[in-house]
C-alpha atoms as a PDB file:
ATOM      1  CA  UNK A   1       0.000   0.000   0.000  1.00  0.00           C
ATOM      2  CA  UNK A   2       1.024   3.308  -0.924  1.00  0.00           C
ATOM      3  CA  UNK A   3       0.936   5.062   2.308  1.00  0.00           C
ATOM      4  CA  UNK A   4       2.072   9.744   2.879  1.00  0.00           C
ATOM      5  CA  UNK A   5       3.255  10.325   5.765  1.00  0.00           C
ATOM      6  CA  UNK A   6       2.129  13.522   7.442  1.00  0.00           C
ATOM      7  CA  UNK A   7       3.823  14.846   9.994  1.00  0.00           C
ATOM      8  CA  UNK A   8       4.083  17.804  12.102  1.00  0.00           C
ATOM      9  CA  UNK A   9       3.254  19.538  15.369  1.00  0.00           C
ATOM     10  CA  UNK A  10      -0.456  20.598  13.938  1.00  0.00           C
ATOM     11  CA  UNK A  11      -0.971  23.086  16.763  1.00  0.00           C
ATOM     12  CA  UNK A  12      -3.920  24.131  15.604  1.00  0.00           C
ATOM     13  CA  UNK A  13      -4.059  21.866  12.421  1.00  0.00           C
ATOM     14  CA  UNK A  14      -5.510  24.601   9.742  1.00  0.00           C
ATOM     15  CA  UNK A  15      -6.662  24.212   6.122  1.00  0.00           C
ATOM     16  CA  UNK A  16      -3.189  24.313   4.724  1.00  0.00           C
ATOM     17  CA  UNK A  17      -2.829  20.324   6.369  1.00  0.00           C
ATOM     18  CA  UNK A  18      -6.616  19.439   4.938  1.00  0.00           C
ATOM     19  CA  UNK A  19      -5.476  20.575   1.153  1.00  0.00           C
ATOM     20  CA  UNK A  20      -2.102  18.609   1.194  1.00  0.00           C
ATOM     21  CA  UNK A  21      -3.666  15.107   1.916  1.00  0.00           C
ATOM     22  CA  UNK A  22      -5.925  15.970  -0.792  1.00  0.00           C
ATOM     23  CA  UNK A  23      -3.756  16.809  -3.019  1.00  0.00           C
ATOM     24  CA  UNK A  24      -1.789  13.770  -2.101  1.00  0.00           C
ATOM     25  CA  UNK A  25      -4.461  11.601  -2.947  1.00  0.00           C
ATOM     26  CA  UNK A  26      -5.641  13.603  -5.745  1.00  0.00           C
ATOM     27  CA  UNK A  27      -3.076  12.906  -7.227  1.00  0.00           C
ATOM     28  CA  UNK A  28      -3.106   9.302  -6.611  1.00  0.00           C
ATOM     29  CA  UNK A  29       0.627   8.980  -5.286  1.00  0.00           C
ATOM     30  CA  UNK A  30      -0.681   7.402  -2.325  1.00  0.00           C
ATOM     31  CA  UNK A  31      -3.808   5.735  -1.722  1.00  0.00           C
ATOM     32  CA  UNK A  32      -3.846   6.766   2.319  1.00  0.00           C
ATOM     33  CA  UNK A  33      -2.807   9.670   4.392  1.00  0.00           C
ATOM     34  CA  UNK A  34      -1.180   8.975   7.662  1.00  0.00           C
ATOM     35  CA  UNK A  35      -0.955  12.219  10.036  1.00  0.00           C
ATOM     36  CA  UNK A  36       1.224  11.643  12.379  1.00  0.00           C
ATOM     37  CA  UNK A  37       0.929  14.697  15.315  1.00  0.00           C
ATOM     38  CA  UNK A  38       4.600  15.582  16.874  1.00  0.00           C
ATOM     39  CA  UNK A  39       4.618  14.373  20.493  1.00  0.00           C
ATOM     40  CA  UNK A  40       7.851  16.057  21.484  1.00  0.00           C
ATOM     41  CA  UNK A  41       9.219  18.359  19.308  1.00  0.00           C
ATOM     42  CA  UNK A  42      13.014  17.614  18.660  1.00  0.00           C
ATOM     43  CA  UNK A  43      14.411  21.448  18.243  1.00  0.00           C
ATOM     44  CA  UNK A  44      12.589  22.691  21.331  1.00  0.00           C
ATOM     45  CA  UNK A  45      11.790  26.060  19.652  1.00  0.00           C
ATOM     46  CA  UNK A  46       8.093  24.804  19.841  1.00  0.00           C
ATOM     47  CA  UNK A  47       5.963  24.882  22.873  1.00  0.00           C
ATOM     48  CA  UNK A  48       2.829  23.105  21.663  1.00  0.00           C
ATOM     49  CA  UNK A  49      -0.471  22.878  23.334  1.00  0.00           C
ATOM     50  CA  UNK A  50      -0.926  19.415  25.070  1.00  0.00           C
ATOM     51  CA  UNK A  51      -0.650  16.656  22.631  1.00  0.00           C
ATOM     52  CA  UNK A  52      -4.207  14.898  23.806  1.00  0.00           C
ATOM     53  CA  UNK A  53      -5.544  18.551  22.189  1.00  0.00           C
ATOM     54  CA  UNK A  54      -3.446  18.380  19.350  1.00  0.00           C
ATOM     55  CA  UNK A  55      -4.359  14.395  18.822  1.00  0.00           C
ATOM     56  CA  UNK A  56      -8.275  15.171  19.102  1.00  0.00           C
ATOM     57  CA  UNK A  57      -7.707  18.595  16.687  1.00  0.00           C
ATOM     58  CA  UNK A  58      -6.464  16.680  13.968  1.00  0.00           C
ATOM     59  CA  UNK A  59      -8.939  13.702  14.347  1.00  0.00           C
ATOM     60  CA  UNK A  60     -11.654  16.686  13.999  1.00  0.00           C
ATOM     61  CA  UNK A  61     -10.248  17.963  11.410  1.00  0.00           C
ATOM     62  CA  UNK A  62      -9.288  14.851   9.247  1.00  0.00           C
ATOM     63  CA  UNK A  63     -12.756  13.406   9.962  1.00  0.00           C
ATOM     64  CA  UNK A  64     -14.376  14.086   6.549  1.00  0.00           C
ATOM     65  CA  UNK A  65     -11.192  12.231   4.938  1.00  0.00           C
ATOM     66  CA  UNK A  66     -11.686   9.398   7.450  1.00  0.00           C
ATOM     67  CA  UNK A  67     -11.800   6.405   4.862  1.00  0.00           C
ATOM     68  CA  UNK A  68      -8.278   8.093   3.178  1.00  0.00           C
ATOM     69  CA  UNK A  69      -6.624   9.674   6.106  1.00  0.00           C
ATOM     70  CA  UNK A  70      -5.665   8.208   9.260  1.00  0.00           C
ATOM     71  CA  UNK A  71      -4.385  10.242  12.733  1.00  0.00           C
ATOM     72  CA  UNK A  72      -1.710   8.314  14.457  1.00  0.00           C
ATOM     73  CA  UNK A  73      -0.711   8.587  17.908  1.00  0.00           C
ATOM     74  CA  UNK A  74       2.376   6.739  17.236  1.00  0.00           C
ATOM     75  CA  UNK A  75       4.854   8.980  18.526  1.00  0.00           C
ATOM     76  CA  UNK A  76       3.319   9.067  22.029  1.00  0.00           C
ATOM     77  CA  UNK A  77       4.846   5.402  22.108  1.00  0.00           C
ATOM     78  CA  UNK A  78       8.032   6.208  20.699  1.00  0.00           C
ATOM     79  CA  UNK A  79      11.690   7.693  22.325  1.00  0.00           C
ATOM     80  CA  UNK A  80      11.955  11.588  23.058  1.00  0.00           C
ATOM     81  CA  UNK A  81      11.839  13.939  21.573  1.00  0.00           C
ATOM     82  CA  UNK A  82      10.192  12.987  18.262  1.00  0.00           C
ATOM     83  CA  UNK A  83      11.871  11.952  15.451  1.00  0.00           C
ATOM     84  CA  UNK A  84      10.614  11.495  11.684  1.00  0.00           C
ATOM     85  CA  UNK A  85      13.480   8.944  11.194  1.00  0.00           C
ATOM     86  CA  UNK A  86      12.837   6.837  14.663  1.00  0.00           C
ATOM     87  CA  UNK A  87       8.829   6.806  13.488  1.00  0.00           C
ATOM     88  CA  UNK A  88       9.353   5.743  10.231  1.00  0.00           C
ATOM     89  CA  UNK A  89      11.395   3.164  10.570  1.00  0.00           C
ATOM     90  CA  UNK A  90       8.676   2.250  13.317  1.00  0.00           C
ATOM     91  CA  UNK A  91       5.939   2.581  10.884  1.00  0.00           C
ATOM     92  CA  UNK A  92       8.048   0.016   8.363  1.00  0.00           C
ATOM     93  CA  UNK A  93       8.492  -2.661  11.325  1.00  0.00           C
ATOM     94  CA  UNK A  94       5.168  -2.768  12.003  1.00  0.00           C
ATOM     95  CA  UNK A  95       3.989  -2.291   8.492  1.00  0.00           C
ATOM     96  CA  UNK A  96       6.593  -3.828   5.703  1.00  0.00           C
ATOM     97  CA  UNK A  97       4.024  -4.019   3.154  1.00  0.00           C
ATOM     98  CA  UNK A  98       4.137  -0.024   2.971  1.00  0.00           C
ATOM     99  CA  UNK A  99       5.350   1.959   0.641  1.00  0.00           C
ATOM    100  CA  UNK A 100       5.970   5.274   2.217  1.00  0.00           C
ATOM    101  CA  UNK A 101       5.938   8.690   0.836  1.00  0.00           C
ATOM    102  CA  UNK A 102       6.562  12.050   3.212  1.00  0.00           C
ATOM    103  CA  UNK A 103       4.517  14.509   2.793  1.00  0.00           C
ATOM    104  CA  UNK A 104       5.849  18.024   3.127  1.00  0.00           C
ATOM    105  CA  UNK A 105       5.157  21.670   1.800  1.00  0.00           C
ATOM    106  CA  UNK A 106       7.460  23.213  -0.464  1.00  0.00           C
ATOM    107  CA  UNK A 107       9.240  25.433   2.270  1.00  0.00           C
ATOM    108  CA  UNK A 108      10.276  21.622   4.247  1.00  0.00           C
ATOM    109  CA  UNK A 109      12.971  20.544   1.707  1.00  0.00           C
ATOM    110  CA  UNK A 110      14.769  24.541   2.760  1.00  0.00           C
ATOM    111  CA  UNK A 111      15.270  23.077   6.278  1.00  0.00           C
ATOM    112  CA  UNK A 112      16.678  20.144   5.216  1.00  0.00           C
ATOM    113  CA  UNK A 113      19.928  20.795   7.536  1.00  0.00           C
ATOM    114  CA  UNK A 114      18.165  20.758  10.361  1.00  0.00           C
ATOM    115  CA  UNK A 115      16.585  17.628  10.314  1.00  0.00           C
ATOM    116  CA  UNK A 116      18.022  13.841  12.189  1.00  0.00           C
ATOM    117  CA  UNK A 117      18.926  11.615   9.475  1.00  0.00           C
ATOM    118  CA  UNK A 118      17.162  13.741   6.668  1.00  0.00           C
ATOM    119  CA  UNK A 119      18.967  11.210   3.725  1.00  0.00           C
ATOM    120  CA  UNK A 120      17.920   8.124   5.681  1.00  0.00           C
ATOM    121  CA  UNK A 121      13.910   9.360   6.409  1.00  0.00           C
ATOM    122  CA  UNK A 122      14.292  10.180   1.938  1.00  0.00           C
ATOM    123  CA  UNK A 123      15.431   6.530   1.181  1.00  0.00           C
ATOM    124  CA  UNK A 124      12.955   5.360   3.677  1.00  0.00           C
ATOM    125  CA  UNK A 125       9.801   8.035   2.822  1.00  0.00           C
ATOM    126  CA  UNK A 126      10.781   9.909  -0.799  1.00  0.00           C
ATOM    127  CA  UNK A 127       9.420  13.608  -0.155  1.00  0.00           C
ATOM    128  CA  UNK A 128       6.168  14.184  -2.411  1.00  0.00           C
ATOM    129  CA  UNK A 129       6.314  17.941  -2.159  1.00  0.00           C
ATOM    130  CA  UNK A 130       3.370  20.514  -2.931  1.00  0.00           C
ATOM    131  CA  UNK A 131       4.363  24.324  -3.328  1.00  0.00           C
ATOM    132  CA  UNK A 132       2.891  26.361  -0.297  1.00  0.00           C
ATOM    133  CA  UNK A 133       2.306  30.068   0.547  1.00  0.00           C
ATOM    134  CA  UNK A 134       4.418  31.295  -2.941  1.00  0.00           C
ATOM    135  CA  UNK A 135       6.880  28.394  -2.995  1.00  0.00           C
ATOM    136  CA  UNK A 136       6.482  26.672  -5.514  1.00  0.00           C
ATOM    137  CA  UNK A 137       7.021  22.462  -6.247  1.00  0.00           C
ATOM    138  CA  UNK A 138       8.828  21.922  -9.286  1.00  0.00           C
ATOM    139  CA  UNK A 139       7.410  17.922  -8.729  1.00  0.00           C
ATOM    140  CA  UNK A 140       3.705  19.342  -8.494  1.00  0.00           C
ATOM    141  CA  UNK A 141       3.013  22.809 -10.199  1.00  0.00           C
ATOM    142  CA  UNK A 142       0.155  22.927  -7.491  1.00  0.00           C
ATOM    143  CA  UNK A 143       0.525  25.734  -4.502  1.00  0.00           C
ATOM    144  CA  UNK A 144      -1.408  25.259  -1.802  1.00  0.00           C
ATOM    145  CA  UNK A 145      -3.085  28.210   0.234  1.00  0.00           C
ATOM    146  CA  UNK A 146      -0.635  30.104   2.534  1.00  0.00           C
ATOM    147  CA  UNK A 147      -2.039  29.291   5.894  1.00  0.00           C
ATOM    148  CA  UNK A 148       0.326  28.597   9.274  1.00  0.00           C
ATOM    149  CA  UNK A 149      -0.355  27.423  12.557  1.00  0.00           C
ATOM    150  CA  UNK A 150       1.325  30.241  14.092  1.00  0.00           C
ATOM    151  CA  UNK A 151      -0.756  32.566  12.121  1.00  0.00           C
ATOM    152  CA  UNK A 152      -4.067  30.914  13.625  1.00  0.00           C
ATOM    153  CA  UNK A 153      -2.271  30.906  17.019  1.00  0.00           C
ATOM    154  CA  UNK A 154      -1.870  34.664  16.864  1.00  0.00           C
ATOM    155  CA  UNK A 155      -5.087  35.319  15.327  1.00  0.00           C
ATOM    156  CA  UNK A 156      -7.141  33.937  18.253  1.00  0.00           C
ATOM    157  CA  UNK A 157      -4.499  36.023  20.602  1.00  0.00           C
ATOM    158  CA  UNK A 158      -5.815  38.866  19.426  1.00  0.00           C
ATOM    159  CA  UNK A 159      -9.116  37.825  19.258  1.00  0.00           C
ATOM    160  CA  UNK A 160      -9.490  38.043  15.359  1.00  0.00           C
ATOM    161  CA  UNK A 161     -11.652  36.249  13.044  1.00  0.00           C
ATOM    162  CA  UNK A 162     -10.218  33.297  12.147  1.00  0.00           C
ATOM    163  CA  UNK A 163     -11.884  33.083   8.027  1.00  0.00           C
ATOM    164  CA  UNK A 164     -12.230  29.909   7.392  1.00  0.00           C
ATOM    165  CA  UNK A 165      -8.191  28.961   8.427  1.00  0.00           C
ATOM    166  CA  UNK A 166      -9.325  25.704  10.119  1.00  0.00           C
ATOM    167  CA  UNK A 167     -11.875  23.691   9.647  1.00  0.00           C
ATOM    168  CA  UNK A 168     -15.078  24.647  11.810  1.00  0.00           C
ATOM    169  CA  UNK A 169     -14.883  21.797  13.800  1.00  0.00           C
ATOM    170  CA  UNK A 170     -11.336  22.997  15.071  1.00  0.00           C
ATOM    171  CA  UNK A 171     -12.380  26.375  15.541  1.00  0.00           C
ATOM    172  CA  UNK A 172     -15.550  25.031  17.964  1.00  0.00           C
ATOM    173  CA  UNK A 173     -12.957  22.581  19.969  1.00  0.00           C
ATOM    174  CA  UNK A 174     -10.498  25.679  20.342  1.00  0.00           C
ATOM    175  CA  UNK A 175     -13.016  28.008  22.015  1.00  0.00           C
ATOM    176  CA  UNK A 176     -15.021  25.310  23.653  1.00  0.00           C
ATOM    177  CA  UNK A 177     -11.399  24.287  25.691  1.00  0.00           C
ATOM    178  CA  UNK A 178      -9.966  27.975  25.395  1.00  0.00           C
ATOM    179  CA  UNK A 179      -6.915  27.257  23.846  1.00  0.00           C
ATOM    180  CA  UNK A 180      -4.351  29.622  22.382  1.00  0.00           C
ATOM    181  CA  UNK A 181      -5.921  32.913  24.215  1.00  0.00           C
ATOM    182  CA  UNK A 182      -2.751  33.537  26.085  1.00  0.00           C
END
């Protein structure tokens, strides 16, 4: 099974995450989506909401993909902090059948120094990269919409409409647990 990898701290997950497994299966690379929240971030630079919010955020938000797109907990289970080479090669233990794809905008291949074992998780996961936010993919042509979580985070800081950034059922679980106000 042809199987992207998603991965990321999705803190809030926003539109930007909905549209790339889409696109991923739109374009029938893969034929599932496996979103993988970050359960401790590796650089540190990130101070994430609890990852029980972050876990139930993305399962709202993935819901409408549920019979393409799958929310994994996986790295709750796995060594500190999180990395995307100690989970794959977790994922192809438990799953050597798959035939793994990572999933990443166009501004992820830039930061490619500062990932763990960045040539191993390519041999084990071969990027499939959509352009994002006026980067373009030269293996796509397709830009997604520029959307960031730290642009939602801000935007319910100061209290501004959020138009349409996440999906409605994120929004709802935000305010209803009052997260990000600080």
């Amino acid at each position: 099974m042809r199987v992207a990898f998603l991965g990321g701290s999705f803190d809030p997950p926003h539109m930007g995450h909905l549209f790339l497994a889409v696109a991923a299966l739109s374009s029938q690379a893969v034929e599932r989506v496996l979103v993988v929240p970050c359960f401790a971030h590796p650089l540190g630079a990130k101070s994430p909401v609890a990852f029980e919010h972050r876990m139930e955020m993305a399962r709202l938000a993935f819901m409408p993909l549920e019979s393409m797109v799958e929310v994994s907990d996986i790295e709750s289970r796995l060594e500190s902090p999180s990395r995307t080479f100690n989970t794959l090669v977790e994922l192809k233990r438990r799953n050597p059948h798959w035939s793994l794809r990572l999933l990443v905008g166009a501004d992820i291949p830039q930061q490619r120094s500062s990932w763990y074992r960045i040539d191993d998780v390519e041999a084990m996961a071969p990027p499939l990269v959509f352009g994002r936010g006026g980067v373009d993919s030269p293996e796509t042509g397709l830009v997604l919409p520029e959307v960031s979580s730290s642009d939602v985070r801000r935007r319910l800081r100061d209290g501004l409409p959020l138009m349409n950034l996440v999906p409605l059922s994120v929004e709802q679980y935000v305010n209803e647990h009052g997260l990000y106000r600080e």
